[in-house]
Protein backbone atom coordinates (compact mmCIF):
# COMPACT_ATOMS: atom_id res chain seq x y z
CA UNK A 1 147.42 -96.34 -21.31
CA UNK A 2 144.05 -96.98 -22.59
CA UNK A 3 143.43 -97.57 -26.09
CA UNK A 4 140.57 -96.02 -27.81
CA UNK A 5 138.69 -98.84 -28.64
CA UNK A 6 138.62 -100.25 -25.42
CA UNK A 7 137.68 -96.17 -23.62
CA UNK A 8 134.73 -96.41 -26.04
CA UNK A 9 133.63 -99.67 -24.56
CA UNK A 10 133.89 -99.07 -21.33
CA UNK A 11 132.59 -95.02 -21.63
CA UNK A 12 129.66 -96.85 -23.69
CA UNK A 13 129.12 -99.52 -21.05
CA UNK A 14 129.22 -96.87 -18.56
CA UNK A 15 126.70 -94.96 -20.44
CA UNK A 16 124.34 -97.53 -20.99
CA UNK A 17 124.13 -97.95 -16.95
CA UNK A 18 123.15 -94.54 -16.54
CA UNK A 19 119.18 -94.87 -17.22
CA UNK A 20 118.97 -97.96 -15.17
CA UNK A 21 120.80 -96.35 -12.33
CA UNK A 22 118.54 -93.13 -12.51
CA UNK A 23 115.48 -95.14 -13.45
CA UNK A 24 116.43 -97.22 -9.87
CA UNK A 25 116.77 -93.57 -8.28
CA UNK A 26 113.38 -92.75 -9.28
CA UNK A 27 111.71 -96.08 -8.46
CA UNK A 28 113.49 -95.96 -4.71
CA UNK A 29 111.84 -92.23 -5.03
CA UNK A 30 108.51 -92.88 -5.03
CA UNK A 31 106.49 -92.95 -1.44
CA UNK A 32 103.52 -94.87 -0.74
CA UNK A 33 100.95 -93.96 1.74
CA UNK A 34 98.44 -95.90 2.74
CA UNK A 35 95.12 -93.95 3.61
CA UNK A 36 92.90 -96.09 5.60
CA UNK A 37 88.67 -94.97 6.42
CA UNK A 38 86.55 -97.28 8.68
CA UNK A 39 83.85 -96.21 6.27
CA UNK A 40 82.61 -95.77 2.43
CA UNK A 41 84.28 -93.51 0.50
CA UNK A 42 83.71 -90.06 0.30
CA UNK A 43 85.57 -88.83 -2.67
CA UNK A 44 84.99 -84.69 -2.00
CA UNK A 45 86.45 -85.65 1.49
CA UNK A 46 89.19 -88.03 0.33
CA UNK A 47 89.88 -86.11 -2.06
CA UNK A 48 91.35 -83.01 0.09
CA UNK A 49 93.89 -84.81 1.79
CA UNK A 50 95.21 -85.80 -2.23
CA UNK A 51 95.02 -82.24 -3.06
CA UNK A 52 96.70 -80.68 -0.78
CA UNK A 53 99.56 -83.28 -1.07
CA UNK A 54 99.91 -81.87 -4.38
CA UNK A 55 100.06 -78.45 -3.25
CA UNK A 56 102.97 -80.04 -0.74
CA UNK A 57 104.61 -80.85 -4.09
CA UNK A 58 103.76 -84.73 -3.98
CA UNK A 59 102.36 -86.25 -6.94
CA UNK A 60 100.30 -89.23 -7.37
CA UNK A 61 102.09 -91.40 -9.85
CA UNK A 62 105.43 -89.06 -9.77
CA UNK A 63 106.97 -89.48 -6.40
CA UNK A 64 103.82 -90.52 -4.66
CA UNK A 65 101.48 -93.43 -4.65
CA UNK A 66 98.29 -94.35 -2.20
CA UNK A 67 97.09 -97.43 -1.20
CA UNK A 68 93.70 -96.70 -0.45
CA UNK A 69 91.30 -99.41 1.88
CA UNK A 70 87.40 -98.34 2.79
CA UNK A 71 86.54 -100.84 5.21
CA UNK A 72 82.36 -99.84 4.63
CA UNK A 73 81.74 -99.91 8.60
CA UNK A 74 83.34 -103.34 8.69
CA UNK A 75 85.51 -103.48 12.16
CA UNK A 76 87.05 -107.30 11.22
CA UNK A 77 87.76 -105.71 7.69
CA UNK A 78 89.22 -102.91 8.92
CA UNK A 79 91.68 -104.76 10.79
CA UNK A 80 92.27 -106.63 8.08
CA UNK A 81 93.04 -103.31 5.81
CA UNK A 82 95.18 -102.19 8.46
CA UNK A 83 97.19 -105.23 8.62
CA UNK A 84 97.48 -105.49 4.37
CA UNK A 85 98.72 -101.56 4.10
CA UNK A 86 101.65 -102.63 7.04
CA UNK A 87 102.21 -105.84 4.74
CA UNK A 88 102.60 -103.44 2.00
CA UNK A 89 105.38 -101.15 4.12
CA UNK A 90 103.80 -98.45 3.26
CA UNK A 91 105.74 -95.21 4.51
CA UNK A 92 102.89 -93.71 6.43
CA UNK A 93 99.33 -94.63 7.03
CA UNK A 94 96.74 -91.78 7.12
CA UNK A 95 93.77 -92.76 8.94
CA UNK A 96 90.03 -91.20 9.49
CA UNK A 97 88.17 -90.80 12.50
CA UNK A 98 88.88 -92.67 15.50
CA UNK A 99 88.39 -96.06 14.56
CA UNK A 100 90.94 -95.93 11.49
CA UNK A 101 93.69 -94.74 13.42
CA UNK A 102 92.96 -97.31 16.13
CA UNK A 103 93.04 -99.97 13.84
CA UNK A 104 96.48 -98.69 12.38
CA UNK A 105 97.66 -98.77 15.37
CA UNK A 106 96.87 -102.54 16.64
CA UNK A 107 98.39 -103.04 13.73
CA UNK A 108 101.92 -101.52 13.73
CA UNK A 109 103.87 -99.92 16.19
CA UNK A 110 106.70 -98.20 14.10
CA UNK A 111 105.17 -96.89 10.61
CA UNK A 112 104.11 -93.63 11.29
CA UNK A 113 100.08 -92.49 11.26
CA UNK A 114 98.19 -89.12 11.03
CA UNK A 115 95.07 -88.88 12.03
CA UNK A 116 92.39 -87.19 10.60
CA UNK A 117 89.69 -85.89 12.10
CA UNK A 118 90.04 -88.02 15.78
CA UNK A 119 87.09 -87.78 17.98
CA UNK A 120 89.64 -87.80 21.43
CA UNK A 121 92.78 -89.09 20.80
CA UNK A 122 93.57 -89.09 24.45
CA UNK A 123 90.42 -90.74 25.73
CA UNK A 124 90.44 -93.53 23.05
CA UNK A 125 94.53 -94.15 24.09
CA UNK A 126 95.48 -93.10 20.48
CA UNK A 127 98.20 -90.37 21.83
CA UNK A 128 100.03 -90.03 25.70
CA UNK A 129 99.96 -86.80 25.17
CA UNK A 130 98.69 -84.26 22.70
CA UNK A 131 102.16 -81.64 23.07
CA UNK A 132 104.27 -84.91 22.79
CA UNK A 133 102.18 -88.15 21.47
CA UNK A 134 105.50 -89.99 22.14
CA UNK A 135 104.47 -92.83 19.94
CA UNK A 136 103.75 -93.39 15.81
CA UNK A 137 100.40 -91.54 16.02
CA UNK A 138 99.62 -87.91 15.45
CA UNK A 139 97.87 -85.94 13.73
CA UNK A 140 94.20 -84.12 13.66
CA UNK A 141 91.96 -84.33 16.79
CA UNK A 142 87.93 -83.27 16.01
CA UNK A 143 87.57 -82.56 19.78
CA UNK A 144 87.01 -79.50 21.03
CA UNK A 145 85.32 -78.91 24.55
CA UNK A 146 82.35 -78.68 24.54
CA UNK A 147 80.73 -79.04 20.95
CA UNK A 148 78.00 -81.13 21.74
CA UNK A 149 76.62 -78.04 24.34
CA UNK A 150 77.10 -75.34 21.34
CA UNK A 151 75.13 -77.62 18.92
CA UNK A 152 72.43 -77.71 21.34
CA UNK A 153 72.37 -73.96 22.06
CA UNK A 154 72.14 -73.22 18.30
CA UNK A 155 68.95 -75.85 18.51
CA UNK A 156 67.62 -73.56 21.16
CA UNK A 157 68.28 -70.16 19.14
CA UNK A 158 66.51 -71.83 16.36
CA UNK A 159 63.77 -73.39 18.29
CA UNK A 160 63.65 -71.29 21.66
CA UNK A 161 60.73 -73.48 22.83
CA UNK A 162 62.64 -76.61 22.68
CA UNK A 163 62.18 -79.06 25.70
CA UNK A 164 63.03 -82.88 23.79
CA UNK A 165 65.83 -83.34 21.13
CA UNK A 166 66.81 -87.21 20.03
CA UNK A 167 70.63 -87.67 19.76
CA UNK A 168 71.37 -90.39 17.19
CA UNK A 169 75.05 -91.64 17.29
CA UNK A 170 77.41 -94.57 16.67
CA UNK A 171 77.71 -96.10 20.40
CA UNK A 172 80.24 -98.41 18.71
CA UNK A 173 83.10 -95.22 18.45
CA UNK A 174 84.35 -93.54 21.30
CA UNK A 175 84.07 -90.37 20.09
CA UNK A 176 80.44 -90.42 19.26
CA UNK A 177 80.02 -91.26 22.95
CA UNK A 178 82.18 -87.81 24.45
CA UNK A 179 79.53 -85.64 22.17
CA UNK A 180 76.71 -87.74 23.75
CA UNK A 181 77.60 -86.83 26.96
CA UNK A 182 78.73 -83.83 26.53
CA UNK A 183 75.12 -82.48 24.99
CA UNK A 184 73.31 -84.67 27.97
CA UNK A 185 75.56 -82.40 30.19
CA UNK A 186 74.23 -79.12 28.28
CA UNK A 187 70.96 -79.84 27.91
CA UNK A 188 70.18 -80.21 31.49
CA UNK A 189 71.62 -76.89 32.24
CA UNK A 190 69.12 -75.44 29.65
CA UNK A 191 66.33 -77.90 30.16
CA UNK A 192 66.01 -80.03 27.91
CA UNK A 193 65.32 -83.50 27.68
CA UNK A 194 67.80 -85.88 26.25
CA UNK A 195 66.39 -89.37 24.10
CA UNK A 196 69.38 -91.33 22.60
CA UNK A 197 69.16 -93.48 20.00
CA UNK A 198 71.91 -95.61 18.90
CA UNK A 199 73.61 -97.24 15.69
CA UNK A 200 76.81 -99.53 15.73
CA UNK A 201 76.13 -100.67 11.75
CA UNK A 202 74.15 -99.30 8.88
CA UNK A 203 71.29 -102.18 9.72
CA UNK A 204 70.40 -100.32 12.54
CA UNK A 205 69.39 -97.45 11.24
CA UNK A 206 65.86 -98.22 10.59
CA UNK A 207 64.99 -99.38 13.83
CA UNK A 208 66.98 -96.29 15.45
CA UNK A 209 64.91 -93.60 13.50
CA UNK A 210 61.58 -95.50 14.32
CA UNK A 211 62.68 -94.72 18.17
CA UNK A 212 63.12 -91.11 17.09
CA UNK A 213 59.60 -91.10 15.86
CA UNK A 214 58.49 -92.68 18.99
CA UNK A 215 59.93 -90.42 21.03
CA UNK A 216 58.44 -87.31 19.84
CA UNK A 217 61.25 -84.95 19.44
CA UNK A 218 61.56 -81.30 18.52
CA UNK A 219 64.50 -81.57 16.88
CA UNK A 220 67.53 -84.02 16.22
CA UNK A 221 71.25 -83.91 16.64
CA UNK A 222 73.49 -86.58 14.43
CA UNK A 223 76.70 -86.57 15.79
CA UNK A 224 79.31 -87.30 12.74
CA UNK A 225 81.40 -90.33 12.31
CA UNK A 226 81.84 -92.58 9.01
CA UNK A 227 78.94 -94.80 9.81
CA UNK A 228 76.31 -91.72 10.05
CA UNK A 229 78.20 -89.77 7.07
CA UNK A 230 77.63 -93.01 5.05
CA UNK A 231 73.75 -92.87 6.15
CA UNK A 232 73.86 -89.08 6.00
CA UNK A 233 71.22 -88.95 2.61
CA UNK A 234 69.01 -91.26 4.30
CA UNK A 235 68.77 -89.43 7.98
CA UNK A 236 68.15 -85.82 5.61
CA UNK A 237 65.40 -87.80 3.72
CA UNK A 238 64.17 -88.74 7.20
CA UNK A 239 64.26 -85.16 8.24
CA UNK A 240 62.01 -83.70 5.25
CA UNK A 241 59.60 -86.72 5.78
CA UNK A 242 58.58 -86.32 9.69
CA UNK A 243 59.53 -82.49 9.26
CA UNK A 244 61.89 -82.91 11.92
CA UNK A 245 64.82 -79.56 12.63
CA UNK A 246 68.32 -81.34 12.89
CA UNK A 247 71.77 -80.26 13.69
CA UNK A 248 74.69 -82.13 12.29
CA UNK A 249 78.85 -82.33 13.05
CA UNK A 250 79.88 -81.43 9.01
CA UNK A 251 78.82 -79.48 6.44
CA UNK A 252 78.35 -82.85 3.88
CA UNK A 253 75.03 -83.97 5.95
CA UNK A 254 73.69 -80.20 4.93
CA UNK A 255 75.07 -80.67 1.44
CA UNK A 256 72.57 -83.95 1.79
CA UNK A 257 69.93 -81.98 2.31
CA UNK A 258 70.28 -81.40 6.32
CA UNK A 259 69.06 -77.96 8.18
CA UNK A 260 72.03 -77.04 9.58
CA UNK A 261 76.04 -77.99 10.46
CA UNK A 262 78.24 -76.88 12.96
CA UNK A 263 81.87 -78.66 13.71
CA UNK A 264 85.24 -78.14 12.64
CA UNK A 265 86.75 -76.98 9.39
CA UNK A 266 87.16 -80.81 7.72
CA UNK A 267 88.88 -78.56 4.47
CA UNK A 268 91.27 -77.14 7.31
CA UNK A 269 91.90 -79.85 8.68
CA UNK A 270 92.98 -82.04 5.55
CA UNK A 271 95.39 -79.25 4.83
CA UNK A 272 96.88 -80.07 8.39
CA UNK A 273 97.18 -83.52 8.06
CA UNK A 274 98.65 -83.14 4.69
CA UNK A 275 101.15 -80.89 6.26
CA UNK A 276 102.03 -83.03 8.77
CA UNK A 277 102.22 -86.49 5.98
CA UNK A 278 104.75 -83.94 4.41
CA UNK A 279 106.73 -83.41 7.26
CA UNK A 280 106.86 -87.42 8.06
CA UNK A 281 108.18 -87.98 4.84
CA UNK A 282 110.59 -85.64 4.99
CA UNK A 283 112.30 -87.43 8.45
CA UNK A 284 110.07 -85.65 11.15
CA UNK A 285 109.03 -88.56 13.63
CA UNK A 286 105.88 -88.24 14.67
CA UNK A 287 106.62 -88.41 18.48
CA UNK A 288 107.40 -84.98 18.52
CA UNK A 289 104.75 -83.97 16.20
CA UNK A 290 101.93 -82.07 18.66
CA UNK A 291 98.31 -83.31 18.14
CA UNK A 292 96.22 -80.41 16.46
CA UNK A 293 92.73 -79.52 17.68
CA UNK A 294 90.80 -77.44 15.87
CA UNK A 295 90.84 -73.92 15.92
CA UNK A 296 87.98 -73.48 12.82
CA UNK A 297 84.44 -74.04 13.30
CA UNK A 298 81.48 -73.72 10.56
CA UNK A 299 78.22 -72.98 11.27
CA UNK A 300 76.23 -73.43 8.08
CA UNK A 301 72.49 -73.23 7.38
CA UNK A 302 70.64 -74.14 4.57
CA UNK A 303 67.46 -71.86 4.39
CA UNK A 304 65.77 -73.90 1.30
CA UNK A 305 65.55 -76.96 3.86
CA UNK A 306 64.37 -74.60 6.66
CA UNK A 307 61.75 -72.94 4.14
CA UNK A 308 61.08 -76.59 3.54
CA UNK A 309 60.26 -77.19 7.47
CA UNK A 310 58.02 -74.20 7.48
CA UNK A 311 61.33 -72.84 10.02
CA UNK A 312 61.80 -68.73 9.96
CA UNK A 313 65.48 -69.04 10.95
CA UNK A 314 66.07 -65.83 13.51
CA UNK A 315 68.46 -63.37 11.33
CA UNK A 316 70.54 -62.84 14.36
CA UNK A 317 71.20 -66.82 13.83
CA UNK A 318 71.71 -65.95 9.86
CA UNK A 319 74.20 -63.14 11.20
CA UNK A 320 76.50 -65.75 13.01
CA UNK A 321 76.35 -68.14 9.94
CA UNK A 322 79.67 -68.93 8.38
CA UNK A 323 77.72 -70.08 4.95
CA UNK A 324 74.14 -69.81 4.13
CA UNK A 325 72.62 -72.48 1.42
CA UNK A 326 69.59 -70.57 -0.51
């Protein structure tokens, strides 16, 4: 039989383990992901993904935290991001474009990533498959057939006498170069002539928009990746200057002061990915998570820019417009 001094101490010593065991609890609680961009950061974009993580029900600095690495259009600091946020075991990496998640993947082969925003996961060797990925990557793919042709269309409802558009695009990412082609493919079907000119780092930007000059377009198509979404204030300034019509792949380079977007639903897709960071960390492996193209597109115009250009945009064109800046 226990005596009552000695049920107090060991009730008391009991009780004074409690908080450290629930305190442990928590701490073991707590999930780190590590969200990894090839470029600057963009906090309205960034930002999304954290948001609607909290409308999952995960809270930074309650059961969440986020190692975040911007490797500013660096590829050997990428890699070198990658590799720290797999030092750090974090519990899932969420990468941007289609460099990040490339450079996750170099750099593990069993913590799980979700792409966001993937120019063609299957072209680039990201995924197998897009129904089954069968490996640690899945996620959101940007791809959808075709873009670069509609872009160019809307061009030509804009400007119906268009004959010469410049295409300026990262040749260092693969998905950069599938838009490319894809609009060189369109454009000869509606006759038009195709000039490229190319950027693999933010010093080439100068030299690439003096070719644009020099090639005498009638309009310009940036085709969206981190390196031209870093640049995107500069290529709008560019625009105003030479008075030059431009198309771009999100709604941030019209935001900058850009004529006109058209590309998928980046707020849609952050949802997505969050949904698909929630399921991960719930036990779903991502092998048998399918990859998601999009299935939202924006078309948005901003009329003070085209008032700007001395552009009447068609109202049939205004009509078809998911969001008109005034």
């Amino acid at each position: 039989m226990i005596k009552r001094r000695e049920f107090i101490t060991v009730f008391g010593g009991a009780a004074a383990a409690w908080p450290l065991t629930a305190s442990a609890q928590q701490a073991e609680s707590v999930r780190r992901i590590g969200y990894l961009s090839p470029g600057q950061s963009v906090p309205p974009i960034d930002g999304l993904i954290i948001e609607a993580l909290r409308q999952l029900g995960w809270i930074e600095g309650k059961n969440v935290l986020f190692e975040h690495r911007y490797a500013e259009n660096d590829a050997d600091r990428l890699a070198r991001m990658a590799a720290e946020l797999v030092g750090l075991n974090v519990d899932v990496i969420v990468a941007r474009g289609t460099l990040g998640p490339l450079a996750a993947k170099r750099a593990t082969a069993t913590i799980p990533i979700v792409m966001v925003s993937s120019g063609d996961p299957l072209a680039s060797g990201l995924v197998a498959s897009l129904a089954r990925p069968g490996g640690n990557v899945t996620g959101m793919s940007l791809m959808a057939p075709d873009l670069g042709g509609k872009r160019l269309e809307i061009l030509k409802d804009m400007l119906p006498a268009l004959s010469r558009v410049a295409i300026l695009w990262n040749a260092a990412n693969p998905y950069p170069a599938v838009v490319f082609r894809e609009t060189e493919s369109a454009a000869r079907k509606l006759g038009v002539e195709v000039h490229s000119a190319e950027v693999r780092t933010l010093g080439d930007f100068g030299a690439a928009l003096e070719i644009v000059v020099q090639q005498h377009p009638g309009a310009l198509i940036t085709v969206e990746d981190p390196l031209t979404m870093n640049y995107r204030n500069q290529i709008a300034e560019f625009g105003a200057k030479t008075r030059l019509p431009a198309i771009y792949g999100l709604r941030e380079y019209v935001d900058a002061g850009g004529l006109m977007s058209y590309g998928a639903n980046y707020p849609d897709q952050a949802r997505r990915a969050a949904v698909y960071v929630d399921k991960i960390l719930k036990g779903a492996s991502p092998a048998d998570l399918p990859v998601e193209q999009p299935t939202k597109f924006k078309l948005v115009i901003n009329l003070k820019t085209a008032k700007a250009l001395g552009l009447d945009v068609p109202p049939a064109l205004i009509a078809r417009a998911d969001e008109v800046i005034e």
